[in-house]
Every structure is written in structure tokens, then in C-alpha cells.
N, C-alpha and C. Protein backbone atom coordinates (compact mmCIF):
# COMPACT_ATOMS: atom_id res chain seq x y z
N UNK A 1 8.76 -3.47 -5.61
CA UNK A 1 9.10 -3.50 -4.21
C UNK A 1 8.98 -4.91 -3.65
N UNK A 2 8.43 -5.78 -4.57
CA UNK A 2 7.70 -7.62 -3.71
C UNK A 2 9.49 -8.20 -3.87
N UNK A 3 9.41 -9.11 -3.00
CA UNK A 3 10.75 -9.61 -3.88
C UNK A 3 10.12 -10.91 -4.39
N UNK A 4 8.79 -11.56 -4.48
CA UNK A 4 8.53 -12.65 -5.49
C UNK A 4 7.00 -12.09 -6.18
N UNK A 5 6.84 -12.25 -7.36
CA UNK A 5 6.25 -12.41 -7.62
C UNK A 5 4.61 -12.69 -7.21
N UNK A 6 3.04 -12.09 -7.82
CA UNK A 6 2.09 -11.90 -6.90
C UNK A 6 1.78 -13.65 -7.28
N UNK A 7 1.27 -14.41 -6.64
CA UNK A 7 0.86 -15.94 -7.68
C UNK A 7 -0.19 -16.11 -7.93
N UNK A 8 -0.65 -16.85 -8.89
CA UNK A 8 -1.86 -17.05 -10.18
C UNK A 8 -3.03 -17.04 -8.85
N UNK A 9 -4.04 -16.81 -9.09
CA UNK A 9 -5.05 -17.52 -8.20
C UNK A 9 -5.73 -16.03 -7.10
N UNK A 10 -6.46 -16.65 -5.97
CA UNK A 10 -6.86 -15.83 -5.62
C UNK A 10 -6.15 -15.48 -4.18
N UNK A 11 -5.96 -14.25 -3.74
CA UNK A 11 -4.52 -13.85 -2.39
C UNK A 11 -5.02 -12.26 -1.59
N UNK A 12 -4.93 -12.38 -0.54
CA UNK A 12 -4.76 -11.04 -0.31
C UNK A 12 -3.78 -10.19 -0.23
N UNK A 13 -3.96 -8.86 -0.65
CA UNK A 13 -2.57 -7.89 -1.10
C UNK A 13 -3.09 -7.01 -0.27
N UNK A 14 -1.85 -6.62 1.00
CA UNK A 14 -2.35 -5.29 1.49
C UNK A 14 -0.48 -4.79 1.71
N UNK A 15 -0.85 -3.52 1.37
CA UNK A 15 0.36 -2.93 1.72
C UNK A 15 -0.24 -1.50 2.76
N UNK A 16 0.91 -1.27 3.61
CA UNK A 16 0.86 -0.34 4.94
C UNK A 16 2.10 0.92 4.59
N UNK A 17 1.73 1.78 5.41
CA UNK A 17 2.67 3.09 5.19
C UNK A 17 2.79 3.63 6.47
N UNK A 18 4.08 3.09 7.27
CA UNK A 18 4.15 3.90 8.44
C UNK A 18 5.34 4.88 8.33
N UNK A 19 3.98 6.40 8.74
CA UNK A 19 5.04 7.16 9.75
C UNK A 19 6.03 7.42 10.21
N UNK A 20 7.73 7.82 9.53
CA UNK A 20 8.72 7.42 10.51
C UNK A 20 9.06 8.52 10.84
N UNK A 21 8.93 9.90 10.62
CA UNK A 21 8.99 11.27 10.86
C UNK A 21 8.20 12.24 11.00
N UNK A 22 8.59 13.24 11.20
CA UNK A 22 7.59 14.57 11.34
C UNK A 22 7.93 14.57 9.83
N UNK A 23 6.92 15.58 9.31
CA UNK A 23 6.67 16.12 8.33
C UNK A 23 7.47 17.68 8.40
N UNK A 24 7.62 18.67 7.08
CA UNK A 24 7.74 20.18 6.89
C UNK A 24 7.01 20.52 6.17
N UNK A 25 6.35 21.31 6.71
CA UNK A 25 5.13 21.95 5.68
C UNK A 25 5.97 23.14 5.54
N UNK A 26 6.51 23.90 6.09
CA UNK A 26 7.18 24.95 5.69
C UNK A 26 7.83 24.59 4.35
N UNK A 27 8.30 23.37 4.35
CA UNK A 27 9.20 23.59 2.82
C UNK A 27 8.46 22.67 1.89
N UNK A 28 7.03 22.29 2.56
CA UNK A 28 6.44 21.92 1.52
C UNK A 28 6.02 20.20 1.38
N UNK A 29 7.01 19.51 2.41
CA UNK A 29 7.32 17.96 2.79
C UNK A 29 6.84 17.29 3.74
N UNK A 30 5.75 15.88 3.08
CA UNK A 30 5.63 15.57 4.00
C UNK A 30 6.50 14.54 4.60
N UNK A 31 5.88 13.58 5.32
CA UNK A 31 6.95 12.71 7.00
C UNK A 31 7.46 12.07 5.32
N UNK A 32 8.48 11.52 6.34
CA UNK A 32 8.91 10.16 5.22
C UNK A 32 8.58 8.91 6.45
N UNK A 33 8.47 7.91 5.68
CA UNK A 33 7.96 6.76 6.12
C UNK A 33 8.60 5.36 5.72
N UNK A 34 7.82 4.48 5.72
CA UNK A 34 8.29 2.63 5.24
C UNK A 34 7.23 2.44 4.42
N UNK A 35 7.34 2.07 3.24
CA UNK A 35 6.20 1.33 2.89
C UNK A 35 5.99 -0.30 3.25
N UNK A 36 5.43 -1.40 3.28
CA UNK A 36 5.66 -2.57 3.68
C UNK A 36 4.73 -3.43 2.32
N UNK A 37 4.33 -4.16 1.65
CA UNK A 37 3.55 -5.09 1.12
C UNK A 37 3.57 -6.36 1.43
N UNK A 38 2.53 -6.94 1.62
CA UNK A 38 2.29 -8.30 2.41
C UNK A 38 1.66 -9.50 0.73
N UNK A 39 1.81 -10.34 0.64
CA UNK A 39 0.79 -11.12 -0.23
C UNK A 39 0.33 -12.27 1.30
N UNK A 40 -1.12 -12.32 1.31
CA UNK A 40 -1.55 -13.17 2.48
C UNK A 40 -0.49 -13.44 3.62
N UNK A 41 -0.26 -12.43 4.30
CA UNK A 41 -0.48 -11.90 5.62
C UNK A 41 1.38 -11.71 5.63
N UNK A 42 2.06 -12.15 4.25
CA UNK A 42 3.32 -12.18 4.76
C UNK A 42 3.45 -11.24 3.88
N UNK A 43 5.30 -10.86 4.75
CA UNK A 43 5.93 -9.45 4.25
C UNK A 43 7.09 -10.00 3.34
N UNK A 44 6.80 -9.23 1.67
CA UNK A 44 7.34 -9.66 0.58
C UNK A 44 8.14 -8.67 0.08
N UNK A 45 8.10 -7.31 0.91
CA UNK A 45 9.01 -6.57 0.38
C UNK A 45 8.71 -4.73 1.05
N UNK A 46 9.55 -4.06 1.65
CA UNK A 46 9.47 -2.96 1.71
C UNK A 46 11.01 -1.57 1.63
N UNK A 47 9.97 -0.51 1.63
CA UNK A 47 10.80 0.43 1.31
C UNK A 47 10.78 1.56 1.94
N UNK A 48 12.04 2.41 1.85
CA UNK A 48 12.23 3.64 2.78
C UNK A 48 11.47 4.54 1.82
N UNK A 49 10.38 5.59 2.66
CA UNK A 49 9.76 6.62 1.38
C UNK A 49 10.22 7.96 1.99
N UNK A 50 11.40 8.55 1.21
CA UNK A 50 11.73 9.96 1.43
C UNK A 50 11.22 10.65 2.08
N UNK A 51 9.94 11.04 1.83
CA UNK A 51 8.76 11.79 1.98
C UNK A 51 7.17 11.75 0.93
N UNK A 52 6.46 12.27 1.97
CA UNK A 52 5.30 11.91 1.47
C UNK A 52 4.39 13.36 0.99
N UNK A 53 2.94 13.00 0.64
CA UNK A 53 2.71 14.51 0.15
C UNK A 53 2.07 15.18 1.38
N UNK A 54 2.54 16.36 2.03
CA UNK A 54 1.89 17.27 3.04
C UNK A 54 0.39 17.70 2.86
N UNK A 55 -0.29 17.48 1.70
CA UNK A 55 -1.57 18.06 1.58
C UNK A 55 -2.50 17.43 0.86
N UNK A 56 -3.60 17.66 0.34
CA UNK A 56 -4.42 17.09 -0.68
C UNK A 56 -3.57 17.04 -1.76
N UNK A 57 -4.54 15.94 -2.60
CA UNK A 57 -4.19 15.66 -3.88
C UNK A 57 -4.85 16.63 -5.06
N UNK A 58 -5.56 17.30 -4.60
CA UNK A 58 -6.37 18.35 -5.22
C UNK A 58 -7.83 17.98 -6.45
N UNK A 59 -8.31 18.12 -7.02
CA UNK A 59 -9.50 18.16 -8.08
C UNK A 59 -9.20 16.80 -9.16
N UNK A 60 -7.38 16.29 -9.38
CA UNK A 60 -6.95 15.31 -9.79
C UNK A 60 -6.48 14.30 -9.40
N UNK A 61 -6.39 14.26 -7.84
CA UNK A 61 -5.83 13.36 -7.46
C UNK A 61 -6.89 12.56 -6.63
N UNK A 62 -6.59 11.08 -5.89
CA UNK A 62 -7.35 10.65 -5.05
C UNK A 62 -6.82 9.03 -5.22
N UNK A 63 -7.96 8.20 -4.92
CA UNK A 63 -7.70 7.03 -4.87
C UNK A 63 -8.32 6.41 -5.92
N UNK A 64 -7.63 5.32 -6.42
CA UNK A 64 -7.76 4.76 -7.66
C UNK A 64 -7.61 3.06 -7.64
N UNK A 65 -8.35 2.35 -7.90
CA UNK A 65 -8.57 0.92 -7.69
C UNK A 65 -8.41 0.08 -8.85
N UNK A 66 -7.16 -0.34 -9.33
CA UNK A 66 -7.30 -1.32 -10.69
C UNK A 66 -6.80 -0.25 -11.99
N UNK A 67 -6.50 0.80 -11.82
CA UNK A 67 -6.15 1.75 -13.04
C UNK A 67 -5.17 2.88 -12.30
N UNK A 68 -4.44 3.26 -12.82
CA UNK A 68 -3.88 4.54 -12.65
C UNK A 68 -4.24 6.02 -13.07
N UNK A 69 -5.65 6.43 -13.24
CA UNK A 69 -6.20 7.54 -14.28
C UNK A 69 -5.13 8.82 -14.24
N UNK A 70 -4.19 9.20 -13.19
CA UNK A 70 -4.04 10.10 -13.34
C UNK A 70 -2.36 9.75 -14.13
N UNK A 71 -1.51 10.88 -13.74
CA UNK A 71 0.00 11.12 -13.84
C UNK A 71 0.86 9.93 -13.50
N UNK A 72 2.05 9.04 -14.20
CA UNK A 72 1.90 8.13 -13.49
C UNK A 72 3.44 8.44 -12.56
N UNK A 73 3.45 7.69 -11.58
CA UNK A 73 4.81 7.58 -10.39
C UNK A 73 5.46 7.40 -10.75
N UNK A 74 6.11 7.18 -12.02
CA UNK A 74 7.18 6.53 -12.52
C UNK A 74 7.14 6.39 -13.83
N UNK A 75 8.24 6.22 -14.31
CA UNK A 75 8.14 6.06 -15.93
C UNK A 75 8.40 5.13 -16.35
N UNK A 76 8.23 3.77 -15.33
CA UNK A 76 7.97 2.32 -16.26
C UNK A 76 6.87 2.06 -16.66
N UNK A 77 5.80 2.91 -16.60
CA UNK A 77 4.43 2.63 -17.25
C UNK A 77 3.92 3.64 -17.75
N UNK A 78 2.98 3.45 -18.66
CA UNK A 78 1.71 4.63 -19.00
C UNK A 78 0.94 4.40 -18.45
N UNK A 79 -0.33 5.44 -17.98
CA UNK A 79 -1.74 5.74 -17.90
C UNK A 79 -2.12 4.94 -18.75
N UNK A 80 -3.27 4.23 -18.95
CA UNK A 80 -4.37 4.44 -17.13
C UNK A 80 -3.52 2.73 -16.88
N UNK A 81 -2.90 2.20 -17.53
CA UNK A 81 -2.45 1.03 -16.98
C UNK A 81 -3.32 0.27 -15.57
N UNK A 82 -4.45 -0.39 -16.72
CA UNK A 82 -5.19 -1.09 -16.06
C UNK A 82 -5.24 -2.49 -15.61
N UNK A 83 -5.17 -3.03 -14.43
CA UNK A 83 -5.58 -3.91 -14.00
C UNK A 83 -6.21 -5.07 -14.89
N UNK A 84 -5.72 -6.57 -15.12
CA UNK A 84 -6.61 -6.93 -15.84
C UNK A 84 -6.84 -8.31 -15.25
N UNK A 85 -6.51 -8.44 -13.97
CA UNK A 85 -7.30 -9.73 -13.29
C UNK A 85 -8.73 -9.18 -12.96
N UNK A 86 -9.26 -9.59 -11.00
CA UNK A 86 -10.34 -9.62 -10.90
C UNK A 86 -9.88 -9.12 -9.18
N UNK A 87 -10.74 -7.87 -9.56
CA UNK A 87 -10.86 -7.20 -8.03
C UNK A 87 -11.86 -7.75 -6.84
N UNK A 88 -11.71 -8.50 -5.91
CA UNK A 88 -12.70 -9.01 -5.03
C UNK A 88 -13.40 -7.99 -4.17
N UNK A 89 -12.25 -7.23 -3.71
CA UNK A 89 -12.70 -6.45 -2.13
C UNK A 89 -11.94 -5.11 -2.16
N UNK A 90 -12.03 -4.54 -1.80
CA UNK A 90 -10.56 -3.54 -1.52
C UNK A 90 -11.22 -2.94 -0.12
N UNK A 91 -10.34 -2.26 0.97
CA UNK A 91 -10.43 -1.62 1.83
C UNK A 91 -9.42 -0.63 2.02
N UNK A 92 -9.80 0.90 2.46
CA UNK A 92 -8.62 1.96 2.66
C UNK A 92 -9.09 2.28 3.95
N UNK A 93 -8.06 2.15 4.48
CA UNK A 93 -7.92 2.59 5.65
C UNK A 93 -7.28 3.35 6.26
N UNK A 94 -7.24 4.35 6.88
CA UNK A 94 -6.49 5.85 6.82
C UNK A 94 -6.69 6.38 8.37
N UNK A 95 -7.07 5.38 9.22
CA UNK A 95 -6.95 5.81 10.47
C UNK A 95 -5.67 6.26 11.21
N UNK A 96 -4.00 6.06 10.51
CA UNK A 96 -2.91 6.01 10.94
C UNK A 96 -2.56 4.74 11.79
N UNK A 97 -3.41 3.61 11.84
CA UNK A 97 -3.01 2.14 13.19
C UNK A 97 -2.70 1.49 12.27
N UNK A 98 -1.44 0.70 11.63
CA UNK A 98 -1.24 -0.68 10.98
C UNK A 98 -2.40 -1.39 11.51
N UNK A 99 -2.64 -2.01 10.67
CA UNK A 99 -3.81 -3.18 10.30
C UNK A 99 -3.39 -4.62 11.14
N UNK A 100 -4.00 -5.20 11.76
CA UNK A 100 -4.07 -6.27 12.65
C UNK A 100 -4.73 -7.34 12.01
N UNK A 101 -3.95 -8.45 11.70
CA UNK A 101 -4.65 -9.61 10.89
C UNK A 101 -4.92 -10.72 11.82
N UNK A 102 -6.90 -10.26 12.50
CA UNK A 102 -6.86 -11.22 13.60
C UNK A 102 -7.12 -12.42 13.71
N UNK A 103 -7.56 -12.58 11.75
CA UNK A 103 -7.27 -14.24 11.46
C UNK A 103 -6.17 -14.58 11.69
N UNK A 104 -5.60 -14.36 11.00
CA UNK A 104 -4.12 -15.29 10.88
C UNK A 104 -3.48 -15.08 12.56
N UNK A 105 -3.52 -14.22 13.41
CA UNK A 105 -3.41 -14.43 14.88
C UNK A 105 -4.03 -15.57 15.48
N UNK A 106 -5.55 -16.00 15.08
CA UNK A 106 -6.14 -16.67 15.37
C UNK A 106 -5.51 -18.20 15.14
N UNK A 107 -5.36 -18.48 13.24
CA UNK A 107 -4.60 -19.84 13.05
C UNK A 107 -3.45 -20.03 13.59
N UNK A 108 -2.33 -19.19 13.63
CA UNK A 108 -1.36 -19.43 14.45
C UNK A 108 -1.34 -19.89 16.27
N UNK A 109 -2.49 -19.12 16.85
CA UNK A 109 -2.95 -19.67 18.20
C UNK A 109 -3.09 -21.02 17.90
N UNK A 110 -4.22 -21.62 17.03
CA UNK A 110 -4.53 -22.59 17.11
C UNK A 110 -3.45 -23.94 16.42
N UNK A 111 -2.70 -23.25 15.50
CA UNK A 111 -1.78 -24.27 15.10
C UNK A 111 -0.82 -24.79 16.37
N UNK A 112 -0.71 -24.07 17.20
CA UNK A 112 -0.01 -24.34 18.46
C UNK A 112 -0.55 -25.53 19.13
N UNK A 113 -1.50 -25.47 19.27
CA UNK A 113 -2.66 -26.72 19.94
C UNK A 113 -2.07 -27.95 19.68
């Protein structure tokens, strides 16, 4: 989904998932949405997501940091297709508010100066 490449060294990676519909639980579907991915604070690439899942992930599913343990999304890879740089931080955030980067608000104020 990036259109360049992540680069050598150390960066922050956050990608966001907004909301662009109601959901059907009647037929089983959830909203469809945008995905977006940023490498340090900029936007490198996003996508329209059909739909999303209406419910839990159940006893196998969940969140996964640096590996894929379960089933994978796609069939350009195998399980557990691990990660083999160096994880600093991670944060999930699941409140439904896109994320506000009030550094980089901040340097841009001040680059103005």
C-alpha cells in the first residue's frame, strides 16, 4: 500500500482506519473504510477497504506485533512471517479519533517563525 519504500534506520510507522460507512450485521459486514499509512508523520500510501470485520476475532484472532501467528491476509506470504528489524514502541489505539501528531503541529508552528 506505501508507494516508497520503509528507509534503513529508525522512523515512525503509523497507519489509521477511517470509518467511511455504516456497517451490515445482518449480512454479516462490517463499514468499509480508508486505510491511510504514514512513515514519520507523512502519508505514503492509502486504500479503499471494502469492508471490515463486524465482530470479534474470536479465541484466534487479535493483535499481533512483529509476526503474523495466525491465517495470513493474503497469499504473498506465509505465517508467522516475522519481523526482523527492531521494535521500539508500538501503540493501539481504538478509540475511533484519527491520531493528532502534536509534535509535528508544533515544528511546523515554529518553522514559520
Amino acid at each position: 500500500m506505501s508507494n516508497v519504500p520503509v528507509p534503513e534506520g529508525r522512523h515512525k510507522l503509523r497507519f489509521e482506519c477511517e470509518v467511511t460507512g455504516k456497517p451490515d450485521i445482518k449480512k454479516g459486514q462490517g463499514a468499509p473504510g480508508r486505510g491511510q499509512l504514514y512513515i514519520d508523520g507523512k502519508l505514503v500510501g492509502q486504500t479503499d477497504i471494502p469492508l471490515t470485520m463486524p465482530l470479534s476475532l474470536g479465541l484466534g484472532g487479535g493483535i499481533v506485533c512483529g509476526a503474523d501467528t495466525g491465517s495470513p491476509v493474503w497469499d504473498k506470504y506465509k505465517p508467522p512471517f516475522k519481523f526482523t528489524g527492531k521494535l521500539h514502541s508500538t501503540t493501539v489505539d481504538v478509540s475511533g479519533e484519527l491520531i493528532k501528531d502534536d509534535e509535528a503541529t508544533l515544528r511546523m508552528l515554529l518553522a514559520r517563525q
